[in-house]
PDB file of N, CA and C in Angstrom:
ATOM      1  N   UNK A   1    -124.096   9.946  50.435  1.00  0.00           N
ATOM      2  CA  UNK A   1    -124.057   8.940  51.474  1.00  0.00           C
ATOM      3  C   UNK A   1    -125.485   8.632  51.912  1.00  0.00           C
ATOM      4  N   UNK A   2    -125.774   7.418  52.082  1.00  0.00           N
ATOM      5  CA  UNK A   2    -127.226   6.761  52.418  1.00  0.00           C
ATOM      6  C   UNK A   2    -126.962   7.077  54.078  1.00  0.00           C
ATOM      7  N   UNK A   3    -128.636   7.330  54.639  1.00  0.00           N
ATOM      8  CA  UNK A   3    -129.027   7.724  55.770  1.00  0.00           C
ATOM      9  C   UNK A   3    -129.228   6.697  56.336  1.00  0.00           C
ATOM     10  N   UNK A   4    -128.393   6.521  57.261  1.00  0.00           N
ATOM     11  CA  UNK A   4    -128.848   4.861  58.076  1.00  0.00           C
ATOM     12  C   UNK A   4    -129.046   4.981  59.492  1.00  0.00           C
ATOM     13  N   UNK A   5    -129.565   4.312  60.407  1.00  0.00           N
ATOM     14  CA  UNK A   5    -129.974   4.680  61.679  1.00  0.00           C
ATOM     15  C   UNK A   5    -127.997   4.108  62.472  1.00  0.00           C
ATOM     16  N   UNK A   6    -127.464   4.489  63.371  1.00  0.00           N
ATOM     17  CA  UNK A   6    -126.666   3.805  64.129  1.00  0.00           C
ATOM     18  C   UNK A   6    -126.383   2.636  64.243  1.00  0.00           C
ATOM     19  N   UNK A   7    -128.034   2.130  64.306  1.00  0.00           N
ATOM     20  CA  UNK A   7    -127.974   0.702  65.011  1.00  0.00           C
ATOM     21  C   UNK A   7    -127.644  -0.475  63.586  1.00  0.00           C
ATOM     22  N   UNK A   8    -128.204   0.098  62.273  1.00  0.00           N
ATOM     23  CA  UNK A   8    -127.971  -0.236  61.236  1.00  0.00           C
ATOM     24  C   UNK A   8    -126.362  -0.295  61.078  1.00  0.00           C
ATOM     25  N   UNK A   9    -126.012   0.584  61.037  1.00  0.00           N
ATOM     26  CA  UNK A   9    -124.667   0.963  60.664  1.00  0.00           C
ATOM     27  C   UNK A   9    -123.819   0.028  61.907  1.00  0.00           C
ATOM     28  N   UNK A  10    -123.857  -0.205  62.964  1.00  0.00           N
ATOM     29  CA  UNK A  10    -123.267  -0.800  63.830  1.00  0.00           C
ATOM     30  C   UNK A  10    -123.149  -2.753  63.404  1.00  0.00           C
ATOM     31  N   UNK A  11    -124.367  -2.562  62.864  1.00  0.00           N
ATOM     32  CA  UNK A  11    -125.030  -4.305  62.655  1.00  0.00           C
ATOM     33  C   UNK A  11    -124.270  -4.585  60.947  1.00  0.00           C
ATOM     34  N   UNK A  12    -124.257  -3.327  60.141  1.00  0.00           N
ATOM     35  CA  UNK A  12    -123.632  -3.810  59.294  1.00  0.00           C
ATOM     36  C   UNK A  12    -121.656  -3.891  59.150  1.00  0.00           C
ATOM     37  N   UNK A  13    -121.571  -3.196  60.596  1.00  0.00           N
ATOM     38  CA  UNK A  13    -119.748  -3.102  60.661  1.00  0.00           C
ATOM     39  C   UNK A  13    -119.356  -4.204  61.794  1.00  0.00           C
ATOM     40  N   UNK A  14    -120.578  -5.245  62.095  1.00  0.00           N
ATOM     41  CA  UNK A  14    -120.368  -6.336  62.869  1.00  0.00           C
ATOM     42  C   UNK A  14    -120.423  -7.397  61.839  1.00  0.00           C
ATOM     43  N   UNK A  15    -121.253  -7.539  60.857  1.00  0.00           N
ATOM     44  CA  UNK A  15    -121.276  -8.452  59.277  1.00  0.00           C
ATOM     45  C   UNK A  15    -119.908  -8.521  59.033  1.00  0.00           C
ATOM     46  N   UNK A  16    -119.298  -7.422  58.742  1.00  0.00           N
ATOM     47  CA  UNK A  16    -117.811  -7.143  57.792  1.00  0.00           C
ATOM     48  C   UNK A  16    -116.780  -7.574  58.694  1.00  0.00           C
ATOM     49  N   UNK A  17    -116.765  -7.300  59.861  1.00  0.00           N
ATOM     50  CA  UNK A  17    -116.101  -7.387  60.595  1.00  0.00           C
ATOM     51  C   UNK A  17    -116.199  -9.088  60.982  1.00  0.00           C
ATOM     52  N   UNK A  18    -117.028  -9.847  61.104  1.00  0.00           N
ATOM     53  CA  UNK A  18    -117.543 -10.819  60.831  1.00  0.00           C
ATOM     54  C   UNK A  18    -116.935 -12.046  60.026  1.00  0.00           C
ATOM     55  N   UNK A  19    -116.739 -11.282  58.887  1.00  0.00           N
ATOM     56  CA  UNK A  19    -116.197 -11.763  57.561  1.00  0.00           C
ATOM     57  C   UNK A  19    -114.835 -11.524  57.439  1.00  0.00           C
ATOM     58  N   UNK A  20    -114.820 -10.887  57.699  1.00  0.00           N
ATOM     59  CA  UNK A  20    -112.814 -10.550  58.043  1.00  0.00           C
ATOM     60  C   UNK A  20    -112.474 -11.958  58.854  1.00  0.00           C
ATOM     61  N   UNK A  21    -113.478 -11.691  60.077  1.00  0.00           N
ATOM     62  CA  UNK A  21    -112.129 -12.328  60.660  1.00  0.00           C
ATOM     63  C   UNK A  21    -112.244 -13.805  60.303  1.00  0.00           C
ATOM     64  N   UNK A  22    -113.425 -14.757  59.773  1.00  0.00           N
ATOM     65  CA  UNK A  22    -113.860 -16.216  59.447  1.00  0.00           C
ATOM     66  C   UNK A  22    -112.847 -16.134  58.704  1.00  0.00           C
ATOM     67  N   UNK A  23    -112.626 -15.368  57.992  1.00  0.00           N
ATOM     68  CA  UNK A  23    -111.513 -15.568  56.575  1.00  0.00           C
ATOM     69  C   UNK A  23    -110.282 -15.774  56.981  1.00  0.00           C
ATOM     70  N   UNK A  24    -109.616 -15.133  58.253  1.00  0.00           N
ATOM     71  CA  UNK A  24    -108.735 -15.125  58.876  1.00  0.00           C
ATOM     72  C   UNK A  24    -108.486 -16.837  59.464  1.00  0.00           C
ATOM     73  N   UNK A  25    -109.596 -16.871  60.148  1.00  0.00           N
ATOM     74  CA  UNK A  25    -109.475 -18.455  60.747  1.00  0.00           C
ATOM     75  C   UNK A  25    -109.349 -19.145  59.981  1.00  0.00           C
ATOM     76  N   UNK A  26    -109.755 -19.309  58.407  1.00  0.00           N
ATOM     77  CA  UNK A  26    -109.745 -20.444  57.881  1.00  0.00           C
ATOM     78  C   UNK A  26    -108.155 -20.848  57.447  1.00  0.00           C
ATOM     79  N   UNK A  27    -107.535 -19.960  57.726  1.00  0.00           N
ATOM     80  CA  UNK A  27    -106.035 -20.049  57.931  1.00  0.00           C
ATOM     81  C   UNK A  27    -105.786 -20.905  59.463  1.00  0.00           C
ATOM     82  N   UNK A  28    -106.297 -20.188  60.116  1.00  0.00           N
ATOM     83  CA  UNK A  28    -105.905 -20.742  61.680  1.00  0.00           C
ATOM     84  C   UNK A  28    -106.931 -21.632  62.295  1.00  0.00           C
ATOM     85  N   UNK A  29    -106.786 -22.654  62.322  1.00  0.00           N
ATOM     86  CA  UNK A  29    -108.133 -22.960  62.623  1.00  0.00           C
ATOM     87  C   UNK A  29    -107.958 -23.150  64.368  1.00  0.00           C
ATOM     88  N   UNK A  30    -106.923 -23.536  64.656  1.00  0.00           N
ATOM     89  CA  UNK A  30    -107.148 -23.192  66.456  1.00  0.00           C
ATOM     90  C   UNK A  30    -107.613 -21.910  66.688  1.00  0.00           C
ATOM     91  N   UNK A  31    -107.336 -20.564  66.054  1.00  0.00           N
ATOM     92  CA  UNK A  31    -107.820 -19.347  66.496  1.00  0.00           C
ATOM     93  C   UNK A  31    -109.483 -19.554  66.030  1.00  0.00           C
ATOM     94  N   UNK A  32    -109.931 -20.380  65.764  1.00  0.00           N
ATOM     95  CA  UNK A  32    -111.204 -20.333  65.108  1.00  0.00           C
ATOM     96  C   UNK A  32    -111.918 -20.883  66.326  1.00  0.00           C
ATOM     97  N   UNK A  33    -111.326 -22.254  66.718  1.00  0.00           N
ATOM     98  CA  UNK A  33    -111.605 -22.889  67.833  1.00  0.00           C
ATOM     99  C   UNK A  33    -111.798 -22.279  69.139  1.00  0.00           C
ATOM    100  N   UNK A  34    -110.355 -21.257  69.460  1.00  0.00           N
ATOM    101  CA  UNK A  34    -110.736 -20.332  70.523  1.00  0.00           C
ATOM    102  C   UNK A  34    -111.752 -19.207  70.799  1.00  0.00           C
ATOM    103  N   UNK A  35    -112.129 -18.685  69.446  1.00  0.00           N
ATOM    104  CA  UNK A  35    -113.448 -18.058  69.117  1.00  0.00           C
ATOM    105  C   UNK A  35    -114.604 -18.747  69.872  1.00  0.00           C
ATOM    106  N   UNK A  36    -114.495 -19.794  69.313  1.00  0.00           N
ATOM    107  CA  UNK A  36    -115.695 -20.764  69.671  1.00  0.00           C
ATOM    108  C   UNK A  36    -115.854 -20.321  71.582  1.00  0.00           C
ATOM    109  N   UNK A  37    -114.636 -21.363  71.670  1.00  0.00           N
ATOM    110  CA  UNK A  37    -114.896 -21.397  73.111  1.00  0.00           C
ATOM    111  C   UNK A  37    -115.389 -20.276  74.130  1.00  0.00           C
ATOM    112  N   UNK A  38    -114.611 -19.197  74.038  1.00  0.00           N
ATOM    113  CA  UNK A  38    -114.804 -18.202  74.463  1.00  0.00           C
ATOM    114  C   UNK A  38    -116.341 -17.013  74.035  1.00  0.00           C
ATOM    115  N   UNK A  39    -116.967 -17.677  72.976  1.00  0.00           N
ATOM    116  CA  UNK A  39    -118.028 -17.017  72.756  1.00  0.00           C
ATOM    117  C   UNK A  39    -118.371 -15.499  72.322  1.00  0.00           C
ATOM    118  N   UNK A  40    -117.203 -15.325  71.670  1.00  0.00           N
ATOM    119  CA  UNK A  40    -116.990 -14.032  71.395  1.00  0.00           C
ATOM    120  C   UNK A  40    -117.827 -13.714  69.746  1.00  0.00           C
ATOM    121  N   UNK A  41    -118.352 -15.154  69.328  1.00  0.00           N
ATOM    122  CA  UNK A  41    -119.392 -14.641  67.828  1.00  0.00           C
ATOM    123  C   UNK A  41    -121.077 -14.937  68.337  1.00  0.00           C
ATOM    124  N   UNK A  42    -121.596 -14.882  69.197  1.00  0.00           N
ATOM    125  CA  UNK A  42    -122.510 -14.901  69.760  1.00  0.00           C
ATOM    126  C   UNK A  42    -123.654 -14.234  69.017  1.00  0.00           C
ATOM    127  N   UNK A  43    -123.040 -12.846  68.393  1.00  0.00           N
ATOM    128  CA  UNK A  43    -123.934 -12.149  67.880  1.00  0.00           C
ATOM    129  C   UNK A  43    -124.351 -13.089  66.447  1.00  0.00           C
ATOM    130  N   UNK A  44    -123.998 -13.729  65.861  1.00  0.00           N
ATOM    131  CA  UNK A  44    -124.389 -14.654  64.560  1.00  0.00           C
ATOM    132  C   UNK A  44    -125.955 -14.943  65.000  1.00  0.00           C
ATOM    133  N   UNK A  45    -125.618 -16.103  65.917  1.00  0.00           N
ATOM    134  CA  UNK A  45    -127.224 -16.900  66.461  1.00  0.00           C
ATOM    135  C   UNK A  45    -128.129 -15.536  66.598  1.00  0.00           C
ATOM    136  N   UNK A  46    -128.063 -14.626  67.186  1.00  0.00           N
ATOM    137  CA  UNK A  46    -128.979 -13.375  66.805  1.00  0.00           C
ATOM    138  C   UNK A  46    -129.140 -13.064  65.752  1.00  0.00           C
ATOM    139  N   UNK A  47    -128.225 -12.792  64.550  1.00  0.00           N
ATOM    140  CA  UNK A  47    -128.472 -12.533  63.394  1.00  0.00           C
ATOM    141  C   UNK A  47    -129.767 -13.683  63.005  1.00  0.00           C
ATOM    142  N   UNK A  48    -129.292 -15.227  63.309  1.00  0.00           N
ATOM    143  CA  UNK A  48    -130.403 -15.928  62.540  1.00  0.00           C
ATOM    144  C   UNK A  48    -131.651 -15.660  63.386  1.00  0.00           C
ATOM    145  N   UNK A  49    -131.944 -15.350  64.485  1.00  0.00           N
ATOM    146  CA  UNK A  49    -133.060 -15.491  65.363  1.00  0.00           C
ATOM    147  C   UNK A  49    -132.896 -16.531  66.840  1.00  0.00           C
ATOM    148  N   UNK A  50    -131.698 -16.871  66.684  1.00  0.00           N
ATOM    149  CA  UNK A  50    -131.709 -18.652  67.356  1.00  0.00           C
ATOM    150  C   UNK A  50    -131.161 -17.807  68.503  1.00  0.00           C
ATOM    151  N   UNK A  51    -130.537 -19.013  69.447  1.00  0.00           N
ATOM    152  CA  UNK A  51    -130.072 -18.372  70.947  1.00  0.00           C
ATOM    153  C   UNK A  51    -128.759 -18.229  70.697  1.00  0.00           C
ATOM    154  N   UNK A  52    -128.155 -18.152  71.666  1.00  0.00           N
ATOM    155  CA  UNK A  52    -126.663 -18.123  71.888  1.00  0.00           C
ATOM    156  C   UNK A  52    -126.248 -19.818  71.850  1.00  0.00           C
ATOM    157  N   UNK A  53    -127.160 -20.413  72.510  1.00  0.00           N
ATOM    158  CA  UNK A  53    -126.718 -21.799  72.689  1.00  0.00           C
ATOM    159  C   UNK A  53    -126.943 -22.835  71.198  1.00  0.00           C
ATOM    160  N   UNK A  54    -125.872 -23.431  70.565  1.00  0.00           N
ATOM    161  CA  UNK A  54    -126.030 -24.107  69.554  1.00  0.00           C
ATOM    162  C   UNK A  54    -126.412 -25.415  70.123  1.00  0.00           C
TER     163      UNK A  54
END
């Protein structure tokens, strides 16, 4: 098993987790919509560097 810091390991089970669920919405797309609204993928725009605000 590779040695990873927490914060690594946390950031890469937010990716997957991530990906689960887009895959999920593209079935639902109102549940995709309510995502939105509610702001619950916030962490993305961090991933790129950008803000929370699109």
């Amino acid at each position: 098993m590779t040695d990873k810091s927490v914060e690594a390991q946390s950031h890469e089970i937010q990716k997957i987790a991530h990906e689960i669920i887009s895959e999920g919405f593209q079935e639902h797309p109102k549940a995709q919509n309510q995502g939105v609204l509610t702001g619950k993928f916030n962490h993305e725009a961090k991933d790129r560097g950008g803000s929370k605000e699109a």
